[in-house]
Protein backbone atom coordinates (compact mmCIF):
# COMPACT_ATOMS: atom_id res chain seq x y z
CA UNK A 1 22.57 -14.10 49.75
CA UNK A 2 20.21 -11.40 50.26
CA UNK A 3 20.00 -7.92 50.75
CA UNK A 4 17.88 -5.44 51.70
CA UNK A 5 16.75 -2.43 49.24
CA UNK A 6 14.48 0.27 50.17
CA UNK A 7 12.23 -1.69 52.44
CA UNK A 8 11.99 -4.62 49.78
CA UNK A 9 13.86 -8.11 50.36
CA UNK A 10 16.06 -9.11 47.48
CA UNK A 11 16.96 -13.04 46.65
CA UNK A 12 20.07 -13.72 44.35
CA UNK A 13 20.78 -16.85 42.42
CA UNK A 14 22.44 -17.67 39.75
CA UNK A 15 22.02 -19.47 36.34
CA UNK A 16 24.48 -22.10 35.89
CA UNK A 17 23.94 -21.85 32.37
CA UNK A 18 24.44 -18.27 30.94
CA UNK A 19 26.28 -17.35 34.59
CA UNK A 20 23.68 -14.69 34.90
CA UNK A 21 22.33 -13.64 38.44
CA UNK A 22 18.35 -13.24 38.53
CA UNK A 23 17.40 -10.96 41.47
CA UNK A 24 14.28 -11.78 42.49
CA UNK A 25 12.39 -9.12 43.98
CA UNK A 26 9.83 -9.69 47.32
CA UNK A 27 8.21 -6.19 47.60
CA UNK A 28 6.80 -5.99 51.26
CA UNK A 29 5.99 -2.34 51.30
CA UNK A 30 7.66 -0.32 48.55
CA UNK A 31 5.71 3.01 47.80
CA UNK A 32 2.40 1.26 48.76
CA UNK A 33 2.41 -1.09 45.66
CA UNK A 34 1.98 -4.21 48.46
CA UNK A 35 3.39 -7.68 47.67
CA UNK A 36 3.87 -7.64 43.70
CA UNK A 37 6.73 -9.85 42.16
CA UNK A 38 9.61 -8.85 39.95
CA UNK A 39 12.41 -10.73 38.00
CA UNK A 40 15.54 -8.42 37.00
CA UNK A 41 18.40 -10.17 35.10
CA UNK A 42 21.79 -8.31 35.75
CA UNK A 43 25.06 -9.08 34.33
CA UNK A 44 26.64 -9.29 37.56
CA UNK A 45 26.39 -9.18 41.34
CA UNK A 46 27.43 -5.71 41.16
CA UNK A 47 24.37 -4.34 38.83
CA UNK A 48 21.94 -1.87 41.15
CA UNK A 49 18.06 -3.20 41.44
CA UNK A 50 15.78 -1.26 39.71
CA UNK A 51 13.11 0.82 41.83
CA UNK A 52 10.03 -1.54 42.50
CA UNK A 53 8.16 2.08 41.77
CA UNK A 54 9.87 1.69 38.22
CA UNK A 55 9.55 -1.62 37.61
CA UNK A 56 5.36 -2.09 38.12
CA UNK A 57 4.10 1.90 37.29
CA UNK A 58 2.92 1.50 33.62
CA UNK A 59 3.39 4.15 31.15
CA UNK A 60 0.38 6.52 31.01
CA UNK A 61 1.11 8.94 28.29
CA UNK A 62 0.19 8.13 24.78
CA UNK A 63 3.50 7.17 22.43
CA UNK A 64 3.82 6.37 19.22
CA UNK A 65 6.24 3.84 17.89
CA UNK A 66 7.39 2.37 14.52
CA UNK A 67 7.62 -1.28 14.09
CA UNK A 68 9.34 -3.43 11.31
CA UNK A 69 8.90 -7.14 10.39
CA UNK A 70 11.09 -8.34 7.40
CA UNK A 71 9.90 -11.63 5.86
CA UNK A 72 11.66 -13.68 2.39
CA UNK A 73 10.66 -14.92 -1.08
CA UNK A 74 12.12 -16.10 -3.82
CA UNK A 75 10.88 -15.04 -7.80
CA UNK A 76 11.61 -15.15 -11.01
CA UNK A 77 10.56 -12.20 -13.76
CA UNK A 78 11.77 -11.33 -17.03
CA UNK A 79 11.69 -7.32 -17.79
CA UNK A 80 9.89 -6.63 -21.38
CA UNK A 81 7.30 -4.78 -23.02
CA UNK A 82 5.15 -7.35 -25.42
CA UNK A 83 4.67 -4.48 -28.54
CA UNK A 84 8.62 -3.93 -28.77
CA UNK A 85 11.24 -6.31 -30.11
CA UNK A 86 13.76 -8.13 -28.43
CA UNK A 87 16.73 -5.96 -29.09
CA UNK A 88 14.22 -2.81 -27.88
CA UNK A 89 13.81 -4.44 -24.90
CA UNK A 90 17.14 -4.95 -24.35
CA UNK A 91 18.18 -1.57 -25.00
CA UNK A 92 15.37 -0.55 -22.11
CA UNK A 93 16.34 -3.60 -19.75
CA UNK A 94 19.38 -4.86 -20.38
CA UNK A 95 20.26 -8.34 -19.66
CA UNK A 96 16.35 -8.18 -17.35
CA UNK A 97 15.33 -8.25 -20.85
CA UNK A 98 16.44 -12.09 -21.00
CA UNK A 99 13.33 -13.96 -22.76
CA UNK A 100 14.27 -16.99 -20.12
CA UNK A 101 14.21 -14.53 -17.18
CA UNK A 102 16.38 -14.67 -13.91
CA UNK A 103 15.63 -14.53 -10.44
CA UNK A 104 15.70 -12.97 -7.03
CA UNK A 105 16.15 -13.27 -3.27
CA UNK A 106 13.83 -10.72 -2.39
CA UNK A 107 13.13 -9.45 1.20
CA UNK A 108 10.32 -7.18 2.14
CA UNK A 109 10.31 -4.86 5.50
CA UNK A 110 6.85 -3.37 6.24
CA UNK A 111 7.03 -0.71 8.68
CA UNK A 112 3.47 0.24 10.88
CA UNK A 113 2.89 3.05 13.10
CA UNK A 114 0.91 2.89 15.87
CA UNK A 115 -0.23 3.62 19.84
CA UNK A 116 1.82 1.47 22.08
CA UNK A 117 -0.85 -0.51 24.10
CA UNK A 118 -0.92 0.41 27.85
CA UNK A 119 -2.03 -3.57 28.91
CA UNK A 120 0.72 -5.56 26.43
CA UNK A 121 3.52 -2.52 25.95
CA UNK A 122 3.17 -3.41 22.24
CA UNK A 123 2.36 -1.45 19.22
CA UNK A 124 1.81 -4.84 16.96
CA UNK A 125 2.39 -8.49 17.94
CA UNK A 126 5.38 -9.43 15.74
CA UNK A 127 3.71 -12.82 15.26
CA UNK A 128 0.20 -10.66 13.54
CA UNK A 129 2.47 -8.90 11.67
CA UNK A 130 4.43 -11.90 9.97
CA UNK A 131 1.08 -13.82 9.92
CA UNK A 132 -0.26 -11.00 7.82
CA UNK A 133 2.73 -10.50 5.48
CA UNK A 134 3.11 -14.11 4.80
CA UNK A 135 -0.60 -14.62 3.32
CA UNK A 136 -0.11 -11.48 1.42
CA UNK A 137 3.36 -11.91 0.37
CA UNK A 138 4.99 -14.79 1.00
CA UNK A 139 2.22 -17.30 0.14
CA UNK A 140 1.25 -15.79 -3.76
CA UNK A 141 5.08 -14.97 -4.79
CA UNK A 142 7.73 -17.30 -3.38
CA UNK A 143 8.90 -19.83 -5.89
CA UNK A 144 6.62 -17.81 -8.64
CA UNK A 145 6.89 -16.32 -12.45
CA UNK A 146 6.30 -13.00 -11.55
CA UNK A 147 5.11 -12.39 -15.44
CA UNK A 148 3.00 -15.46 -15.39
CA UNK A 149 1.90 -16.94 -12.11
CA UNK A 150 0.39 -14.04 -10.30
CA UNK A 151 -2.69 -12.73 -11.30
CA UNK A 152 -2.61 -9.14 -9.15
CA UNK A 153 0.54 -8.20 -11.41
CA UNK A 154 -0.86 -9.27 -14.71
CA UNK A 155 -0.66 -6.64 -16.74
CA UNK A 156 2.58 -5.20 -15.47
CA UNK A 157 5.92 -4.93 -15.78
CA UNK A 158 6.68 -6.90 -12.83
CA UNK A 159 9.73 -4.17 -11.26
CA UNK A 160 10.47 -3.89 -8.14
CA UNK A 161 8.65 -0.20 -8.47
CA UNK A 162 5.79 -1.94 -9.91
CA UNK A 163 5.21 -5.23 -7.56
CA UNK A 164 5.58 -2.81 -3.54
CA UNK A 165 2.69 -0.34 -5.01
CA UNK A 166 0.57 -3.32 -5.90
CA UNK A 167 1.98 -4.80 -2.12
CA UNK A 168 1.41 -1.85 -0.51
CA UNK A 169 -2.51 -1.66 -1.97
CA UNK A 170 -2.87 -5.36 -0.71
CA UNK A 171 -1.56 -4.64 2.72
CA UNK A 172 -3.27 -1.76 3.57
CA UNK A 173 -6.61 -3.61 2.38
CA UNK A 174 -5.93 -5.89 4.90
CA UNK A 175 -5.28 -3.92 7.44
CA UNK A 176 -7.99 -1.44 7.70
CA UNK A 177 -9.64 -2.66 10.82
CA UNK A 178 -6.06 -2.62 12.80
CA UNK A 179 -5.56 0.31 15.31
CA UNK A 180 -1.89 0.64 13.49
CA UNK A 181 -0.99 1.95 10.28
CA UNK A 182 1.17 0.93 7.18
CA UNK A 183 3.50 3.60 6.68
CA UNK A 184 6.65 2.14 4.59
CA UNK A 185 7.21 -0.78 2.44
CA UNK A 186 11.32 -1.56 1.38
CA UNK A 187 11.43 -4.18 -1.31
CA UNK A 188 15.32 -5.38 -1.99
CA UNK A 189 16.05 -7.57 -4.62
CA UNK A 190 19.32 -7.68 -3.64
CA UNK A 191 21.98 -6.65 -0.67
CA UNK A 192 22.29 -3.84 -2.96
CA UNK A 193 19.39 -2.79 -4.80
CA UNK A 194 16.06 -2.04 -3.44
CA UNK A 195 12.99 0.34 -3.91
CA UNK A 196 11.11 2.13 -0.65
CA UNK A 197 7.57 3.41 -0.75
CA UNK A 198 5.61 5.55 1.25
CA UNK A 199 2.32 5.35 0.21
CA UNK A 200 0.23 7.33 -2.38
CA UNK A 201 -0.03 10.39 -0.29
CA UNK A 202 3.23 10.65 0.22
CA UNK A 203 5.19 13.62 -1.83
């Protein structure tokens, strides 16, 4: 089938397997752009064709978008100040206070700000951004003692308060050269509990 759209000839097939229609786009002369290629995927036979003039004009104005990548780890910490006794910690901890310690699924969302490229239509490549969270993350906690195993939190009382600052310093440090920014860091140790920070200059 085709059909003819503002001076531009339209091919339609069809994927056998998600049923989807592709319209493939031959611009001959469509607002001067010349003979440029475009894919649309529409729902249905019925779906309009988007303007060739909207499909190939880039945006030119500068805008600034947030983006999130969420990665995993696993840890184990015990909650406990070394000067006070067990049954002081407990009264401070509760059962975090456990000399064996317990565990967590813990998930981390890092949030950047930056320019949205004019060339890619991207703030950050996903793919950086997990790279970059896994080395500083993923790689030094999952599977650890948080009191024992990590020397960046020794020292501290490894709480979820305690381990994002130190996370957030890391990240940053790593990140200095990007043309985005870190801007929030979400630590849950649970589907219930979890601890946000905005950085140090944030009131």
């Amino acid at each position: 089938m085709k059909v003819k759209v503002s001076n531009c000839q339209t091919s339609v097939k069809r994927d056998l397997k998600s049923n989807s229609r592709f319209y493939l786009i031959a611009a001959y002369d469509c607002s001067g752009l010349g003979t440029k290629k475009a894919m649309l995927r529409c729902g249905s036979s019925s779906s309009r064709v988007a303007p060739m003039s909207r499909l190939n004009q880039p945006i030119q104005e500068k805008r600034y978008l947030y983006v999130t990548q969420e990665v995993a780890f696993c840890a184990a910490h015990k909650l406990y100040r070394p000067e006070l006794t067990l049954e002081q910690n407990v009264a401070l901890f509760g059962k975090c206070a456990n000399p064996n310690g317990h565990g967590h699924n813990f998930t981390l969302q890092a949030t950047f700000k930056g320019e949205m490229d004019l060339i890619t239509g991207m703030v950050i490549d996903f793919a950086k951004a997990k790279q970059l969270l896994k080395e500083i993350v993923v790689i030094p906690l999952d599977h650890k003692n948080l009191n024992e195993d990590i020397p960046f939190l020794q020292g501290l009382i490894p709480t979820s308060e305690n381990v994002v600052v130190v996370l957030w310093d890391r990240i940053q440090k790593a990140s200095q050269q990007e043309p985005w920014r870190l801007m929030k860091l979400k630590l849950a140790s649970s589907l219930y509990h979890w601890v946000e920070y905005f950085g140090p200059e944030y009131i």
